[in-house]
C-alpha atoms as a PDB file:
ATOM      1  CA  UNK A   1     -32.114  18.424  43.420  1.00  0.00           C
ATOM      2  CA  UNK A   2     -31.184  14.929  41.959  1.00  0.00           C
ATOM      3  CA  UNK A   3     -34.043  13.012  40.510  1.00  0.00           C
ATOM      4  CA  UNK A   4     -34.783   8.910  40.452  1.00  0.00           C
ATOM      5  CA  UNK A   5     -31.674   8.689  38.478  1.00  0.00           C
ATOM      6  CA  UNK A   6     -29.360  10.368  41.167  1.00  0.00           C
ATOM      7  CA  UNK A   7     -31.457   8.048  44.097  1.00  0.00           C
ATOM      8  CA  UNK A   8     -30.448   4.781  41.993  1.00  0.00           C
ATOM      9  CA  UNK A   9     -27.106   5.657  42.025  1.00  0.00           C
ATOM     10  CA  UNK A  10     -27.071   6.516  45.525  1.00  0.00           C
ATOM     11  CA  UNK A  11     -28.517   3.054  46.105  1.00  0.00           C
ATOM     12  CA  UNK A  12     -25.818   1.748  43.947  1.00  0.00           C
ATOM     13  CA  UNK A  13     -22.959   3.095  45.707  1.00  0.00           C
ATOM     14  CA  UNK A  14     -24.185   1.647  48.522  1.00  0.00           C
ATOM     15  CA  UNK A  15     -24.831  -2.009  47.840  1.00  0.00           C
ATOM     16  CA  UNK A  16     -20.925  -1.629  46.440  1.00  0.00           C
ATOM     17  CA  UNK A  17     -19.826  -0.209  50.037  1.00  0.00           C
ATOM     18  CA  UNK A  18     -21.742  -3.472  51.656  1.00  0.00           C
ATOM     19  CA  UNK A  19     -19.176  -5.892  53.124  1.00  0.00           C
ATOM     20  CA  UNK A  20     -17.928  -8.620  50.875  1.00  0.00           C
ATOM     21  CA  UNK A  21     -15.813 -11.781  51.785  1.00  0.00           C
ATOM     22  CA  UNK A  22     -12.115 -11.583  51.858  1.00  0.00           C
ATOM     23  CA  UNK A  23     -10.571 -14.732  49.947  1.00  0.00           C
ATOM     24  CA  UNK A  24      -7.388 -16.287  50.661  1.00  0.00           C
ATOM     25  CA  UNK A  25      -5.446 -19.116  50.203  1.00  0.00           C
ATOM     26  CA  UNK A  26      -5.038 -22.010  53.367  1.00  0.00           C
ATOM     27  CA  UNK A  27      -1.269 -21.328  52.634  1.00  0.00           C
ATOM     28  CA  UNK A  28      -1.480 -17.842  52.748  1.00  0.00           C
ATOM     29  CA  UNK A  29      -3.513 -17.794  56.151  1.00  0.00           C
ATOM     30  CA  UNK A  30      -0.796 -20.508  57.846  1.00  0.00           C
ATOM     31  CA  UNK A  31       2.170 -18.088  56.376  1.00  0.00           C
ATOM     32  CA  UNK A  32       0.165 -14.954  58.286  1.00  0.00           C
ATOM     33  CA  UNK A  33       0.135 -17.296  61.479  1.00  0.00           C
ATOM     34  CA  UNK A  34       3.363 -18.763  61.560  1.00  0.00           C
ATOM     35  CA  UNK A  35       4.653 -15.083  60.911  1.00  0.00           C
ATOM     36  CA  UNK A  36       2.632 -13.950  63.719  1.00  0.00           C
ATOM     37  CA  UNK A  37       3.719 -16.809  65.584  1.00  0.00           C
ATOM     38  CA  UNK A  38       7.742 -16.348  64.782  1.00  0.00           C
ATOM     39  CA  UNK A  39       7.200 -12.696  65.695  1.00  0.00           C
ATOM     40  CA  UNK A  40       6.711 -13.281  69.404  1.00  0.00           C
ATOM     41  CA  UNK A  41       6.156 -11.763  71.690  1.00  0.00           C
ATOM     42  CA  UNK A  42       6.069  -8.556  69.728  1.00  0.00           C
ATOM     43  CA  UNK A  43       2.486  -8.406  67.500  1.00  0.00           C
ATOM     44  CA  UNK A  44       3.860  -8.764  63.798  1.00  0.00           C
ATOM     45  CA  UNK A  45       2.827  -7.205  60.957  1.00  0.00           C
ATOM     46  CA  UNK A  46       2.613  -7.625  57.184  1.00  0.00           C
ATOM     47  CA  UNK A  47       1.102  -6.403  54.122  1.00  0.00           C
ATOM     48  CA  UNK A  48      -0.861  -8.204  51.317  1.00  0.00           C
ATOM     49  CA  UNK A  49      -1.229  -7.828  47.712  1.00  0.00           C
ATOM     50  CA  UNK A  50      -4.093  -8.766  45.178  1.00  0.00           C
ATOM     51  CA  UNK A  51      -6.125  -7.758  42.017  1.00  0.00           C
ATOM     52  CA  UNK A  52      -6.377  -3.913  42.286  1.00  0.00           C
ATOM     53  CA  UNK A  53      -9.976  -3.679  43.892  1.00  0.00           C
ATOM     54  CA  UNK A  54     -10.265  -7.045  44.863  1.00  0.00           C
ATOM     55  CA  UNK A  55     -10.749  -8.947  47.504  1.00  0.00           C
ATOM     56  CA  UNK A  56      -8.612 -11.517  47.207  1.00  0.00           C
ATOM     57  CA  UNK A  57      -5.347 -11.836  48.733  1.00  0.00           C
ATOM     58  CA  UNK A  58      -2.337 -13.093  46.412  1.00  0.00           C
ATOM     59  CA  UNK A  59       0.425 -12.847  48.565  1.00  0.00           C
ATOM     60  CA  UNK A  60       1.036 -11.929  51.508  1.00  0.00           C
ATOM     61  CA  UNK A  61       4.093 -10.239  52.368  1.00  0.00           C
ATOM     62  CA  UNK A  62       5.621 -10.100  56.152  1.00  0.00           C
ATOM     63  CA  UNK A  63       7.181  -6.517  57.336  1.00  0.00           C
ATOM     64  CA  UNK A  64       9.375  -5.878  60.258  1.00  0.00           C
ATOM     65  CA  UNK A  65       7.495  -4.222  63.376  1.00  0.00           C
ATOM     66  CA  UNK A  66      10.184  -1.351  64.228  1.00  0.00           C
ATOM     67  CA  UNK A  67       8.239  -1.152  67.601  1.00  0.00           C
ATOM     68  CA  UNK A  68       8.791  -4.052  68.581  1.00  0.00           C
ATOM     69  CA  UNK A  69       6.208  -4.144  70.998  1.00  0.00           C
ATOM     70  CA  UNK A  70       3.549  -6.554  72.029  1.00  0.00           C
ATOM     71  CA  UNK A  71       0.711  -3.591  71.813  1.00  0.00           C
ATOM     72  CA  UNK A  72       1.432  -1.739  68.775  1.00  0.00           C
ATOM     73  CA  UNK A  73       2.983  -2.333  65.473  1.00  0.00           C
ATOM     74  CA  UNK A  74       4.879  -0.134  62.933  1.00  0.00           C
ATOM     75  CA  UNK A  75       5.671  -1.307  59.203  1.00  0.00           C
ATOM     76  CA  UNK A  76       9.113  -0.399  57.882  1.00  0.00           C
ATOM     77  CA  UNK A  77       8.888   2.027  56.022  1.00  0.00           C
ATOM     78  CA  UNK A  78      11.300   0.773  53.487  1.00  0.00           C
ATOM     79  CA  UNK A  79       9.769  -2.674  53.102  1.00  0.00           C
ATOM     80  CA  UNK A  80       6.633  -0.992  52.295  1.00  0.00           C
ATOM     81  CA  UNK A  81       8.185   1.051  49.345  1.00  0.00           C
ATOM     82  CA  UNK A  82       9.993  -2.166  48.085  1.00  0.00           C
ATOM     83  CA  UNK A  83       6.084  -4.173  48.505  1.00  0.00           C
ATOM     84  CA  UNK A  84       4.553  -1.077  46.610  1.00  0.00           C
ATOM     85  CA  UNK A  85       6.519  -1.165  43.787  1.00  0.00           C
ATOM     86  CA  UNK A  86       6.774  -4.622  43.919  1.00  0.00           C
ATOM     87  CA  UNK A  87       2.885  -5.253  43.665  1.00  0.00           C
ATOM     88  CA  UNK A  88       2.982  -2.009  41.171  1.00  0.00           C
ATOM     89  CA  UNK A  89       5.876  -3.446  38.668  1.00  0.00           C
ATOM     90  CA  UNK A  90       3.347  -7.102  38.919  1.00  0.00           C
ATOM     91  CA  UNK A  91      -0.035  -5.279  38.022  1.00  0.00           C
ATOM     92  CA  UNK A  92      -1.359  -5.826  41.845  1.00  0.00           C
ATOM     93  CA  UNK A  93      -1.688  -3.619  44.552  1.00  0.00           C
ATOM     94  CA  UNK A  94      -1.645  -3.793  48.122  1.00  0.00           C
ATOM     95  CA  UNK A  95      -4.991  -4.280  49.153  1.00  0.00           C
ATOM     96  CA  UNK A  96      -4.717  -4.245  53.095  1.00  0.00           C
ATOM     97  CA  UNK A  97      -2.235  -4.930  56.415  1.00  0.00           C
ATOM     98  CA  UNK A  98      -2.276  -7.949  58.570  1.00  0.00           C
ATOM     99  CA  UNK A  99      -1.168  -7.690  62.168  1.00  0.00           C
ATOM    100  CA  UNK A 100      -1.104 -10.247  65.383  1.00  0.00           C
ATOM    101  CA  UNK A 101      -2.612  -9.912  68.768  1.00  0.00           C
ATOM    102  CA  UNK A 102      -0.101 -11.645  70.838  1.00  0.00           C
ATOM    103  CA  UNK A 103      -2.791 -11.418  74.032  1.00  0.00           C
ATOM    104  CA  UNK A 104      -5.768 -10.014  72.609  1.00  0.00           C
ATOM    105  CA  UNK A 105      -8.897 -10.954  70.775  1.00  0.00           C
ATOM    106  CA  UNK A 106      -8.561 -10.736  66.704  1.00  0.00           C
ATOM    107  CA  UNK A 107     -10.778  -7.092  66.901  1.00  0.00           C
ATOM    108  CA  UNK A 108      -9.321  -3.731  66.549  1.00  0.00           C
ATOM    109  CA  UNK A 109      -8.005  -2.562  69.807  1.00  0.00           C
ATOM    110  CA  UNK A 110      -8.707   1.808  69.577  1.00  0.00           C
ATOM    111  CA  UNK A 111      -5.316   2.020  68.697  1.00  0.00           C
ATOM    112  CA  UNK A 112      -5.833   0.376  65.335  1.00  0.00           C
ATOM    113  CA  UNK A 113      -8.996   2.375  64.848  1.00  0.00           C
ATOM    114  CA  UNK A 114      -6.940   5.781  65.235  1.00  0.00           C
ATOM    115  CA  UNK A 115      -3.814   4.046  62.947  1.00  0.00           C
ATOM    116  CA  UNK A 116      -6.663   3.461  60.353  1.00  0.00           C
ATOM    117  CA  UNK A 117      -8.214   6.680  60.342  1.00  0.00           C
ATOM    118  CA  UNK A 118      -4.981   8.339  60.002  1.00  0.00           C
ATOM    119  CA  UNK A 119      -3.657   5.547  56.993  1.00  0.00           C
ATOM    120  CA  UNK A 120      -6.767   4.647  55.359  1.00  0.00           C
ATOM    121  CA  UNK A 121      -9.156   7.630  55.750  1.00  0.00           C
ATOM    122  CA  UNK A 122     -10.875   6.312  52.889  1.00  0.00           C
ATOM    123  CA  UNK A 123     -11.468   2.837  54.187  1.00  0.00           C
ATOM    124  CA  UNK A 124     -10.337   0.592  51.090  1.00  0.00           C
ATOM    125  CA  UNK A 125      -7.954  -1.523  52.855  1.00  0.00           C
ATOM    126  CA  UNK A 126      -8.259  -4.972  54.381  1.00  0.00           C
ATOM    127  CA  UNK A 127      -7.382  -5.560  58.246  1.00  0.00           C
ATOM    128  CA  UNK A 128      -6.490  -9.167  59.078  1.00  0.00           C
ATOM    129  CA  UNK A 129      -6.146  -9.823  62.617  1.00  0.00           C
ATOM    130  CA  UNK A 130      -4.304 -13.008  63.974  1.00  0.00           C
ATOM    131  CA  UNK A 131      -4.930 -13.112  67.624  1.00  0.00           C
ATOM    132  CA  UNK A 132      -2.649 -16.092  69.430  1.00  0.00           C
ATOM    133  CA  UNK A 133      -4.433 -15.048  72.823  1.00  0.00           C
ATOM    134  CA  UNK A 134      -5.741 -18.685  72.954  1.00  0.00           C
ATOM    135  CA  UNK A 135      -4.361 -21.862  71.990  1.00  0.00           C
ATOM    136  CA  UNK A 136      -5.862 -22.304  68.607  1.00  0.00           C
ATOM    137  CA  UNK A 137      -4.888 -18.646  66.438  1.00  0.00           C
ATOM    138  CA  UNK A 138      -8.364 -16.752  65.618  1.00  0.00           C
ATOM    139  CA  UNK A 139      -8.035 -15.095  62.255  1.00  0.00           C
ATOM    140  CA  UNK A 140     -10.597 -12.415  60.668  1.00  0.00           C
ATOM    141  CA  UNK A 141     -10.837  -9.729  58.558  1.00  0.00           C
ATOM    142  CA  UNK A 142     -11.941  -6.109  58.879  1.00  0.00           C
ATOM    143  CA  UNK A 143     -12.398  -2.488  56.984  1.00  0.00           C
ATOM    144  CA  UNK A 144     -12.680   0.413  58.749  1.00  0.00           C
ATOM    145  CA  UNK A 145     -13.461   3.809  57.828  1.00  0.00           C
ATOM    146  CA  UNK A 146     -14.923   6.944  60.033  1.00  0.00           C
ATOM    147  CA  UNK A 147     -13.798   4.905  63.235  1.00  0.00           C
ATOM    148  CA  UNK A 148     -16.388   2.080  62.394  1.00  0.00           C
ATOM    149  CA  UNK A 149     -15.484  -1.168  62.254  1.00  0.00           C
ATOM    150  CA  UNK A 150     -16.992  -3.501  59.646  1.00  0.00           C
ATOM    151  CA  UNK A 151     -16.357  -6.903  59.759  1.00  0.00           C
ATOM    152  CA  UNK A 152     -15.658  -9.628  56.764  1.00  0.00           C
ATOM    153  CA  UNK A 153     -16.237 -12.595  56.095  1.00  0.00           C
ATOM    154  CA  UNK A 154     -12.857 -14.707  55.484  1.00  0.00           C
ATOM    155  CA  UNK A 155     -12.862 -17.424  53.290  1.00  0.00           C
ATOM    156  CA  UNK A 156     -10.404 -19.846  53.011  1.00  0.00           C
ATOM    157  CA  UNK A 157     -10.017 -21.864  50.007  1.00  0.00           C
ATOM    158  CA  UNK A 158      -7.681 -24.563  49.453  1.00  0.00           C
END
């Protein structure tokens, strides 16, 4: 039933499936804030493109929340198309969704767990979180698949 060979690339897998550090750009991080910012006091919400596979984000691209609430958020539907083919017709793909937490810490409220499971269910994306619940904005970045909640380490290059 699977040999050594089989157990080394079960190992394998899993040293690929180990958290890795999301890169972005410092102007990439202050567009994400000021959107998140300009969006109050409604969370806002945004997608981001990169390398297909990668973990570095290009561009990021802001969405309209259609809930327009300060506790959930909801991407257009057509701005996500237009991204998609956007990042499609460019040879990049979108590689996650950032969102705001207008009063909140920048962690996955339950409600983003259950959004994730039901968009992601394979747990390739990227979560950024900008939480403005303090004075200074907290950013960090997340996957999550099965309802866990696996954090990344964000680095910020200039």
């Amino acid at each position: 039933m699977g040999g050594p060979s089989r157990l080394v690339s079960l190992t394998r897998m899993a040293e690929r499936a180990e958290p890795t550090a999301v890169h972005l750009a410092s102007a990439t991080l202050e567009a994400m804030v000021a959107w998140a910012k300009t969006c109050l006091p409604a969370e806002a919400c945004g997608l981001f493109t990169g390398q297909p596979g990668g973990r570095t984000i290009d561009v990021f691209h802001p969405t309209t929340n259609t809930a327009a609430s300060a506790e959930i958020y909801v991407i257009d539907g057509r701005e996500m198309l237009d991204i998609e083919a956007a990042a499609e017709a460019a040879g990049t793909e979108v590689l996650g969704v950032m969102h705001s937490h207008p009063h909140t810490e920048a962690y996955p409220s339950t409600t983003d767990i259950a959004d994730a499971a039901r968009f992601d269910p394979f747990g390739v994306w990227i979560f950024v979180i900008v939480s403005l619940a303090l004075p200074e904005p907290a950013t960090r970045a997340f996957s999550i698949r099965d309802g866990a909640v696996t954090e990344h380490e964000l680095v910020v290059v200039a």
